[in-house]
Protein backbone atom coordinates (compact mmCIF):
# COMPACT_ATOMS: atom_id res chain seq x y z
CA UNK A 1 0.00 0.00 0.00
CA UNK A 2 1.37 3.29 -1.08
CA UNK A 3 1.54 5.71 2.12
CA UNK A 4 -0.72 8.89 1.57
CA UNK A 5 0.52 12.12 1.23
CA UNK A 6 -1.29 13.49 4.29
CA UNK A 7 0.58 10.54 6.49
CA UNK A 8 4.05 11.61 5.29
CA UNK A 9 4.48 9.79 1.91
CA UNK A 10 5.02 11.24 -1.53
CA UNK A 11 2.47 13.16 -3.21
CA UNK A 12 0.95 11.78 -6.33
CA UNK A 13 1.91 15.13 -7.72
CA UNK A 14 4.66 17.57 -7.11
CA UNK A 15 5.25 19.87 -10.10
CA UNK A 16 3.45 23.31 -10.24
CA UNK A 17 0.06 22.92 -11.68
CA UNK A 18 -0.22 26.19 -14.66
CA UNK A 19 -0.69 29.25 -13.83
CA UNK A 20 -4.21 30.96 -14.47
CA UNK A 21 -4.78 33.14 -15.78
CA UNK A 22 -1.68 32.70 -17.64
CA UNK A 23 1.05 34.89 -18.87
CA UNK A 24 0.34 37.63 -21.59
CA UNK A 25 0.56 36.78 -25.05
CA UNK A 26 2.52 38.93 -27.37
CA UNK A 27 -0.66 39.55 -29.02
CA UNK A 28 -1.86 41.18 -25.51
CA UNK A 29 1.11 43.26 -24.91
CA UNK A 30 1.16 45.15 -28.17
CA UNK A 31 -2.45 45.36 -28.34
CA UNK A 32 -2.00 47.38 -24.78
CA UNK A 33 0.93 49.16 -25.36
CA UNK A 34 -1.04 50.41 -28.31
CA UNK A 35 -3.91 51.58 -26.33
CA UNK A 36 -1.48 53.14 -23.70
CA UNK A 37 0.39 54.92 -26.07
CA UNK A 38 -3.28 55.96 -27.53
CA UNK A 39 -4.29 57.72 -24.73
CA UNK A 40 -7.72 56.35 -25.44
CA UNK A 41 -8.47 54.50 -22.65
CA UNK A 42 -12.11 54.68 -22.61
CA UNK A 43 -14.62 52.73 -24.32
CA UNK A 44 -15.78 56.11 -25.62
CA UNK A 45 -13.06 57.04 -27.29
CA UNK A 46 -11.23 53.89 -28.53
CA UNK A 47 -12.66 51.39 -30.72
CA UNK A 48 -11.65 48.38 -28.83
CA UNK A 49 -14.38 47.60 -26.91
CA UNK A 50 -16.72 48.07 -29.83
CA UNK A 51 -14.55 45.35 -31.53
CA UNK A 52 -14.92 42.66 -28.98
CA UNK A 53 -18.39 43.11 -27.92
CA UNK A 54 -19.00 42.61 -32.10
CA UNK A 55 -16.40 39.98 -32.08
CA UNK A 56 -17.93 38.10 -29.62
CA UNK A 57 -21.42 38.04 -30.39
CA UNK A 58 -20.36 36.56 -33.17
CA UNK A 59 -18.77 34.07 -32.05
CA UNK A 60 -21.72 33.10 -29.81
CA UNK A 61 -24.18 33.41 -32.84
CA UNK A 62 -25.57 36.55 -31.55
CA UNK A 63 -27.01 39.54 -32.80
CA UNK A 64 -26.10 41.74 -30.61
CA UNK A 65 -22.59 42.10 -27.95
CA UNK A 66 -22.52 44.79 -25.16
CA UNK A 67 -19.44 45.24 -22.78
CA UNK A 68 -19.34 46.61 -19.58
CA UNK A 69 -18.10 46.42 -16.00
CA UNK A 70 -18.33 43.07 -14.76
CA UNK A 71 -20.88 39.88 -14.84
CA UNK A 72 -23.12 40.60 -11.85
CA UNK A 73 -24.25 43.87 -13.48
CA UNK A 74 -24.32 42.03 -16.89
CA UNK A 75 -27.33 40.19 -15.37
CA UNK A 76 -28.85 43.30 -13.61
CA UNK A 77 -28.72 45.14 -16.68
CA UNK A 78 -30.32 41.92 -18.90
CA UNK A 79 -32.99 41.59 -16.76
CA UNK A 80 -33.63 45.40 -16.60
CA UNK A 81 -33.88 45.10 -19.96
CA UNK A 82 -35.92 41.95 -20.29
CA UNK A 83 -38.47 44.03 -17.89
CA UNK A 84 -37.88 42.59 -14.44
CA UNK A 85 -38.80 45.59 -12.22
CA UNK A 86 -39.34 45.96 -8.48
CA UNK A 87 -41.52 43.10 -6.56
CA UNK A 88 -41.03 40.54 -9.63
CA UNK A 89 -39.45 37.48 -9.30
CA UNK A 90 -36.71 35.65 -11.14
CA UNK A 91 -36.60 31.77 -10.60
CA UNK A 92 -32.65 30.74 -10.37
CA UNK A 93 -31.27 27.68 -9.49
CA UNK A 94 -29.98 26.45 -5.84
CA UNK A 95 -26.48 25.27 -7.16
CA UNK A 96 -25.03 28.85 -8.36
CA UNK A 97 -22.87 31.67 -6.99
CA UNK A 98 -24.48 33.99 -5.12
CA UNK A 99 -24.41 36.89 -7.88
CA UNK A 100 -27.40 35.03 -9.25
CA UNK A 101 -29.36 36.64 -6.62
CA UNK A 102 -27.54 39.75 -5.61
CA UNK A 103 -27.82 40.74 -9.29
CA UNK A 104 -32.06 40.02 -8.96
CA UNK A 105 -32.11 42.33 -5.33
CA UNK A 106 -30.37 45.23 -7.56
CA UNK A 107 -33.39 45.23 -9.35
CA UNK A 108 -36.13 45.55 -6.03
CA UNK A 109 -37.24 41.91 -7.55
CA UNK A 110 -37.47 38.30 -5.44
CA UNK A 111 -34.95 35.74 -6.12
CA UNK A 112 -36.93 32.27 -6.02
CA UNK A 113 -34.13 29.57 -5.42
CA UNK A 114 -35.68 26.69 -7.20
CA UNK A 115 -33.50 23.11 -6.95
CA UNK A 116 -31.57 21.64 -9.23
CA UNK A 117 -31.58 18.51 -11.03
CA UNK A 118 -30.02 15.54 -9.21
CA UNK A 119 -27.93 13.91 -11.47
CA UNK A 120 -26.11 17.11 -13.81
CA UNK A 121 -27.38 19.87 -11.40
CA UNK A 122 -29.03 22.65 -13.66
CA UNK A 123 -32.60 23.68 -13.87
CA UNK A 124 -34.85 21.69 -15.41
CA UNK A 125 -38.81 22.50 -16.15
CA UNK A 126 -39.76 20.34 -13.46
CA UNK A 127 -37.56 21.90 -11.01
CA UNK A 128 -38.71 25.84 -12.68
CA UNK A 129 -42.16 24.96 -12.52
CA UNK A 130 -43.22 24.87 -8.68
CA UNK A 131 -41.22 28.34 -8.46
CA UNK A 132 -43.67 30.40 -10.95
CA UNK A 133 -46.38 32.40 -9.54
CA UNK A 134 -48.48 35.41 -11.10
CA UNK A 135 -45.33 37.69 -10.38
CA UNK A 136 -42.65 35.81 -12.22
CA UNK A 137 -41.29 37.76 -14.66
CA UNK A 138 -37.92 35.65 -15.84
CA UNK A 139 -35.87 32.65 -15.25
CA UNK A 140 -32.01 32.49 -14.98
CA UNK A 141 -30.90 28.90 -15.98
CA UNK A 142 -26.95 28.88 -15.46
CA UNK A 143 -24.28 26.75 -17.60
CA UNK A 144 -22.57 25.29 -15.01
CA UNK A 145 -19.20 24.73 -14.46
CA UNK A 146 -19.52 25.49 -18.50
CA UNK A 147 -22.37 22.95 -19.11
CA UNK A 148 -25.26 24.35 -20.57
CA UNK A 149 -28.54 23.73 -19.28
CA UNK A 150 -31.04 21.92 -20.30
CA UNK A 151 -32.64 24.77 -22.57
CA UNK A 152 -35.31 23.27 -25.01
CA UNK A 153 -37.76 22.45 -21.86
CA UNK A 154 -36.90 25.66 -20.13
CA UNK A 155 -37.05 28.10 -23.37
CA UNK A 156 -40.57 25.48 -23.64
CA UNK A 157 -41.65 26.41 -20.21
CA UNK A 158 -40.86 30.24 -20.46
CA UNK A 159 -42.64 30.48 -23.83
CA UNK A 160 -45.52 28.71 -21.80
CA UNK A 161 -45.85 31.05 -19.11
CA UNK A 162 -44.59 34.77 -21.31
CA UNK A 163 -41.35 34.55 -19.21
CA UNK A 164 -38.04 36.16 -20.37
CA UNK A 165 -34.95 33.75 -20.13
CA UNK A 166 -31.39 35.19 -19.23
CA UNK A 167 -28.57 32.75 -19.86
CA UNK A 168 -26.01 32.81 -16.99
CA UNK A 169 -22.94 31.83 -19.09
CA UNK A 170 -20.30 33.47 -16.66
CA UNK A 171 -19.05 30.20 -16.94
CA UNK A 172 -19.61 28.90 -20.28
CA UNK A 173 -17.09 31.36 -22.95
CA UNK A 174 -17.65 28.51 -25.66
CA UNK A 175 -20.26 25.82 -24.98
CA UNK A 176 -22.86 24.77 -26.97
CA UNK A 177 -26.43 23.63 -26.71
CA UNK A 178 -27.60 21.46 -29.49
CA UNK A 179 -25.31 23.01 -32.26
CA UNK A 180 -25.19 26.79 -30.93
CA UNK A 181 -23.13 28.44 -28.61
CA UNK A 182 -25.25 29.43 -25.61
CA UNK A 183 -26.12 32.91 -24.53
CA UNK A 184 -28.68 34.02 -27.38
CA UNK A 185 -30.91 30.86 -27.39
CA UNK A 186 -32.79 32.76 -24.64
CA UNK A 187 -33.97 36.47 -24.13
CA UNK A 188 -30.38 37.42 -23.52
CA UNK A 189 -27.36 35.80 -22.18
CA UNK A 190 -24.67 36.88 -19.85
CA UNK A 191 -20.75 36.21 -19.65
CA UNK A 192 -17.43 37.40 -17.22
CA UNK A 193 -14.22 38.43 -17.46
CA UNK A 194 -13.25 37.91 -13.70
CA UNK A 195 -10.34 36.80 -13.16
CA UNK A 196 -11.16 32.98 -12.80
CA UNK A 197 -12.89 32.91 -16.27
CA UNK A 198 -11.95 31.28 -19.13
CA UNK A 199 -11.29 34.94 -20.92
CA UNK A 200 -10.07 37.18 -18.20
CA UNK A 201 -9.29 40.66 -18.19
CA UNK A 202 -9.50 40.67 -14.22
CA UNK A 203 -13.10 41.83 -14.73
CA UNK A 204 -15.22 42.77 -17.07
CA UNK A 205 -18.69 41.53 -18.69
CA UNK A 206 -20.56 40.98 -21.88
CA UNK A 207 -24.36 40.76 -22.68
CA UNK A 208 -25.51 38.98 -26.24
CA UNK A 209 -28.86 39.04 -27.38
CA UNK A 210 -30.73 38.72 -30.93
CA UNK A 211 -33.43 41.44 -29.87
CA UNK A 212 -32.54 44.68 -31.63
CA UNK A 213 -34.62 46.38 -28.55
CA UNK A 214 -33.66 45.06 -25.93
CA UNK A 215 -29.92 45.32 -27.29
CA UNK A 216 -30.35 48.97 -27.14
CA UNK A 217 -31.93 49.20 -23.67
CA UNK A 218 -28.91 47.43 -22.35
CA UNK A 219 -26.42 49.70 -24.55
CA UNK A 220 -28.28 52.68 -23.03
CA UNK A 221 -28.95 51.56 -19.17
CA UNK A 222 -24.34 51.00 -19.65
CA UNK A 223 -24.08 54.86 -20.62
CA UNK A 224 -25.35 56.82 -18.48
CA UNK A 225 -29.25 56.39 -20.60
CA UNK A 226 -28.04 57.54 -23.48
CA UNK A 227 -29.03 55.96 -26.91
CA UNK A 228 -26.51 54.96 -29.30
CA UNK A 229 -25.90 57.84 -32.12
CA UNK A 230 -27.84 60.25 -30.09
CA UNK A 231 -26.82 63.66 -28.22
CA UNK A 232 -24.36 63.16 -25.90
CA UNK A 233 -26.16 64.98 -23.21
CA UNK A 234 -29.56 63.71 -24.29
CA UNK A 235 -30.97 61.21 -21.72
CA UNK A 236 -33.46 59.22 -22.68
CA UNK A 237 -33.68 57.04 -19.78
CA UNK A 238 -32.13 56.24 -16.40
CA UNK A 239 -28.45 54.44 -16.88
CA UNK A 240 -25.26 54.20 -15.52
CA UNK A 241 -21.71 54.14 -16.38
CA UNK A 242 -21.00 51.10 -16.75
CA UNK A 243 -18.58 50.67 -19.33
CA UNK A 244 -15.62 48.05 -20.18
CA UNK A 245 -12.52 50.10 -20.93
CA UNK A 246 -10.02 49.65 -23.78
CA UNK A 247 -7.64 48.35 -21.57
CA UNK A 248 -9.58 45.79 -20.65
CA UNK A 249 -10.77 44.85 -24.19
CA UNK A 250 -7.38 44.87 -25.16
CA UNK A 251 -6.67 41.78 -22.93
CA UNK A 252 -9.81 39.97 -24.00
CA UNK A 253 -9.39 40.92 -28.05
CA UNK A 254 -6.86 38.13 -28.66
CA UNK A 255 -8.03 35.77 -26.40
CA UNK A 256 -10.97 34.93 -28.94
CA UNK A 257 -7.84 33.73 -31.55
CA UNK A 258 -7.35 31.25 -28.51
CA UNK A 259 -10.59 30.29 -26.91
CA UNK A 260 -11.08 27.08 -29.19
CA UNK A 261 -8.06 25.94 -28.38
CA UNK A 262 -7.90 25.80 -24.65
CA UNK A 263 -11.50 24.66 -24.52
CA UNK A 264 -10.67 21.61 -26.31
CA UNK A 265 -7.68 21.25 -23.76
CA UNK A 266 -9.80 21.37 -20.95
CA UNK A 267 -12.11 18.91 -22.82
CA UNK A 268 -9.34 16.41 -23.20
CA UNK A 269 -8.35 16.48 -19.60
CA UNK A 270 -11.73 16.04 -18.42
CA UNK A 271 -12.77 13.49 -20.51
CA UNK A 272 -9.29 11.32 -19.49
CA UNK A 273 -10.07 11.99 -15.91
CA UNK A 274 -13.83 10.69 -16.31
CA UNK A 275 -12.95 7.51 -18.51
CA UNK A 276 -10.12 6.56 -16.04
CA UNK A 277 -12.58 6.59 -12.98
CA UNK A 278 -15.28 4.94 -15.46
CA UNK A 279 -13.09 2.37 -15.63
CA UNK A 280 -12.49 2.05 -11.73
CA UNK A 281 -16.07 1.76 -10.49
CA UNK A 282 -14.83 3.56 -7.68
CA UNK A 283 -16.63 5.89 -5.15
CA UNK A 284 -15.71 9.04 -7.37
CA UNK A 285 -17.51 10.13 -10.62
CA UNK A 286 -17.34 13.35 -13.08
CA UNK A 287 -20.84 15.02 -12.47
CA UNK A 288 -22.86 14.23 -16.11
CA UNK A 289 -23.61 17.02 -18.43
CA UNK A 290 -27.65 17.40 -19.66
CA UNK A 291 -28.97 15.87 -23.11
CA UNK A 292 -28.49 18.46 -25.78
CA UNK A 293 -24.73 19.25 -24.71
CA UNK A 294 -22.57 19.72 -27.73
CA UNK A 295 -19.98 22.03 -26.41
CA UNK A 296 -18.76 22.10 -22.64
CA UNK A 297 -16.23 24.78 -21.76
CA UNK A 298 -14.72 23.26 -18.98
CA UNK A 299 -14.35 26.01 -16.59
CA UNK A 300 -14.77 23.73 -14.06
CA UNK A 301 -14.41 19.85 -13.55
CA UNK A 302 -17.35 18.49 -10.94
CA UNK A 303 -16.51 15.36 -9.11
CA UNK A 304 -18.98 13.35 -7.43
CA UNK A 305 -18.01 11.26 -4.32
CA UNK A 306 -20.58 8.44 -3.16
CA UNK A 307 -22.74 9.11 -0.05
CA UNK A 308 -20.76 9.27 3.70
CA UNK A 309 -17.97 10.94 2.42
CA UNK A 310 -15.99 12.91 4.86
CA UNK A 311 -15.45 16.05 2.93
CA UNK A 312 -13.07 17.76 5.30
CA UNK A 313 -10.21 14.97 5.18
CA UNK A 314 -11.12 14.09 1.63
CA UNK A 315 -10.03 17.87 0.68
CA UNK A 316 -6.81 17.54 3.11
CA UNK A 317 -5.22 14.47 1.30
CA UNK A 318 -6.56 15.25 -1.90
CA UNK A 319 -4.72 19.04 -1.41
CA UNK A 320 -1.29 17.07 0.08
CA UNK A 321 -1.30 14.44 -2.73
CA UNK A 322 -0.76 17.80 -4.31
CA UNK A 323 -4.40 18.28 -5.81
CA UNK A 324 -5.95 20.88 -4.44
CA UNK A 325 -10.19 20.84 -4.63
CA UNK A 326 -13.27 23.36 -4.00
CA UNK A 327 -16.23 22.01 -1.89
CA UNK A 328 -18.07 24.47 -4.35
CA UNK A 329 -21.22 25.89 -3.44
CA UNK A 330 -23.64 25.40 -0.80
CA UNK A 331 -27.23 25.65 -1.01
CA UNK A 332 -27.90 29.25 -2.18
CA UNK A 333 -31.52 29.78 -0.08
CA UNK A 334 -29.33 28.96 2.88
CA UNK A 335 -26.96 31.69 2.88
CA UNK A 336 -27.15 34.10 5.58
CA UNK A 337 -26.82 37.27 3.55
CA UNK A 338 -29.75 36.37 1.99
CA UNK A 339 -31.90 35.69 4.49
CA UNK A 340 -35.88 37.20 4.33
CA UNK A 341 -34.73 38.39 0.93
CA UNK A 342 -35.43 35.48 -1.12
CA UNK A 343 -38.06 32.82 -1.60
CA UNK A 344 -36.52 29.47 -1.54
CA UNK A 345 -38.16 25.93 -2.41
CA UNK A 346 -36.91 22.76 -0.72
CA UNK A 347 -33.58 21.73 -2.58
CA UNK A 348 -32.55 18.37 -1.80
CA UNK A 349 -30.24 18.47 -5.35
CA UNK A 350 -28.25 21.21 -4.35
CA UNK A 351 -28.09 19.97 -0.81
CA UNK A 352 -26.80 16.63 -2.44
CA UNK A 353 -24.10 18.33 -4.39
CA UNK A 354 -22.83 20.40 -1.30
CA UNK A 355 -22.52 17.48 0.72
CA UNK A 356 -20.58 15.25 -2.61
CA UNK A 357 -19.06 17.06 -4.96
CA UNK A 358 -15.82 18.50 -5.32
CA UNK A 359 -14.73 21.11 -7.89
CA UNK A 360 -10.94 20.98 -10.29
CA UNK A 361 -10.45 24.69 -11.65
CA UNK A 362 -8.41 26.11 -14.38
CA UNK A 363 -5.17 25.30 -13.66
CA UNK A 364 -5.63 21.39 -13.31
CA UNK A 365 -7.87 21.77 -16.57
CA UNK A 366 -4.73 22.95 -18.47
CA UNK A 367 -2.41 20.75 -17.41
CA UNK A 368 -2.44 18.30 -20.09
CA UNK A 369 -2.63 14.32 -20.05
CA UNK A 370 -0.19 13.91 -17.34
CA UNK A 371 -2.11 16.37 -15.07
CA UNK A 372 -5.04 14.43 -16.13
CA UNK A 373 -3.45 11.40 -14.91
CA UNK A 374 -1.95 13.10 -11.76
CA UNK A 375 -5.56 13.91 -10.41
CA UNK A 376 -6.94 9.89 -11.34
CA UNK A 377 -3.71 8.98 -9.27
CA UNK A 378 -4.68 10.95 -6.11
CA UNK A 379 -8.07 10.39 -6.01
CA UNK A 380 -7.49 6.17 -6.06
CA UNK A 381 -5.08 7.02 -3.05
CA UNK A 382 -7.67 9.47 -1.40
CA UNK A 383 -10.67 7.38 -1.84
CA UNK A 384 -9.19 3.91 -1.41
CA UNK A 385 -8.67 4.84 2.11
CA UNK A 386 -11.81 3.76 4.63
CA UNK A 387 -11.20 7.14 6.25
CA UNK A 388 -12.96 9.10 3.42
CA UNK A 389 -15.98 7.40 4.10
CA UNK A 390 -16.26 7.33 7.68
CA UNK A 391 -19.94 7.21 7.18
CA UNK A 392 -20.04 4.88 4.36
């Protein structure tokens, strides 16, 4: 029996996992020394972030792209747009980061944290439906981890019920449902540029959308309520400033040239990891992605540990066999912060998930076969010890 990291052996791994995000390209550098040495360092004034919000809707088969700030207002401005207004509620899903509803109380409206589905964790219609009432105004399915969600029965369900649908693809730079890349199957759909994203400028959002009207409500409510060609102190409307700047699009420009690539990196290592433990019949899966999945991103890797296992020491020999794992998210309805501000429906899926599943980021998704086969080695050590499953 090999001795486990945590009791003093070796660790399954002991090189440096990649950095993320990683070093510049050249591409990058001269693309921002050329907006330095510009002086136009405002999205008003260059013509950068004009470029990427066009180059990126088209890459997601979108109409419409608009930049700005960050991802949490990318959703506040969507659903602004989409006509959520004060004392409506959104339906979002129990497994999510808590932006999902932070972005919803920006707007005076109710987050109602539905459950997810067992098995791949996203909304579903059957988990959507017992959250609608008379005041529901929009649902926020979220691509997961950079899976998308199950969107023919929840586009189905909205149509149903004359609900907008905004795409939570903070995640998801890249995935497909079905043949398309996600964010425009809906009303609109949201992406990030924080720093843990799979295109990272160290913030920064985008908002895609086929509807030429709505496009320009979420163009306006990011400048101040302006409208696009119009006076430039003529305000049509209540808005912010919200804007991306060049410097930011600068960094995200050339990442498009790259975004393929790496997702199909992240692909491969996932897809080793989950065939190796396939193999096994061990105690530790790769969470399933829904029907209709043609593209995953990859921004995360979801493992799935059988019931009874002991998280806490899990994480600790996992982290000294030199893999280091998330416990990801827990239950959204329970946080504290949110507490009297949200309805929330029982959510025995999400509870599930924070009590089994374990989260690989970026950096072990880049890191090729052999990181790939790093992880597989760590988690037979880990989880062929009885004191994982204490409770087993």
């Amino acid at each position: 029996m090999t001795t486990l990291a945590i009791d003093g052996g070796a660790p399954a791994r002991s090189a440096p996992w990649p950095a993320w995000p990683p070093p510049a390209s050249d591409a990058q550098r001269a693309l921002l020394a050329q907006v330095v040495d510009s002086g136009d360092w405002g999205a008003t004034s260059g013509p950068l972030c004009e470029r990427l919000a066009t180059a990126f809707a088209a890459r997601h088969d979108a109409k419409h792209g608009i930049v700005l700030t960050n991802g949490t207002l990318a959703l506040f401005v969507a659903l602004r747009a989409a006509g959520v207004r004060p004392g409506d509620e959104v339906v979002v899903p129990a497994y999510t980061f808590v932006a999902c509803a932070t972005a919803v109380l920006l707007l005076g409206a109710v987050p109602v944290v539905a459950d997810v589905d067992p098995v791949h964790l996203h909304l579903t219609a059957d988990t959507v439906r017992p959250a609608l009432s008379s005041r529901t105004r929009a649902v926020m399915p979220v691509h997961l981890a950079g899976s998308p969600a199950p969107l023919d029965e929840l586009l189905a369900l909205a149509a149903e019920h004359g609900l907008a649908v905004v795409e939570d693809s903070a995640q998801a730079h890249g995935a497909a449902y079905r043949g398309r890349p996600v964010g425009a199957h809906g009303t609109a759909g949201t992406f990030s540029f924080q720093s843990s994203k799979a295109m990272t400028a160290g913030e920064g959002g985008l908002v895609v959308t086929d509807d030429d009207e709505l496009a320009a409500r979420v163009w306006s409510a990011c400048n101040v309520g302006r409208v696009r060609d119009g006076a430039w102190y003529h305000h049509a409307g209540v808005g912010w400033n919200l804007r991306m700047t060049e410097l930011q699009a600068a960094l995200l420009l050339p990442w498009l040239d790259r975004l393929d690539e790496e997702v199909a990196a992240r692909d491969a290592f996932a897809r080793r990891v989950e065939a190796a433990l396939a193999a096994d019949g061990g105690p530790l899966s790769v969470v399933p992605q829904p029907a209709g999945t043609t593209a995953d991103s990859r921004h995360l890797l979801l493992l799935r540990a059988a019931p009874g296992v002991d998280r806490g020491w899990a994480g600790k020999a996992l982290a000294a066999e030199g893999v280091p794992v998330d416990d990801g998210y827990p239950p959204l309805g329970g946080l504290a912060a949110l507490e009297g501000q949200v309805r929330s429906l029982p959510a025995p899926g999400a509870e599930g998930a924070a009590a089994t599943v374990f989260w690989l980021r970026q950096p072990q998704l880049m890191a090729g076969p052999d990181g790939a086969d790093d992880v597989v080695t760590a988690v037979r050590r880990v989880f062929g010890d009885r004191r994982a499953f204490p409770r087993g």
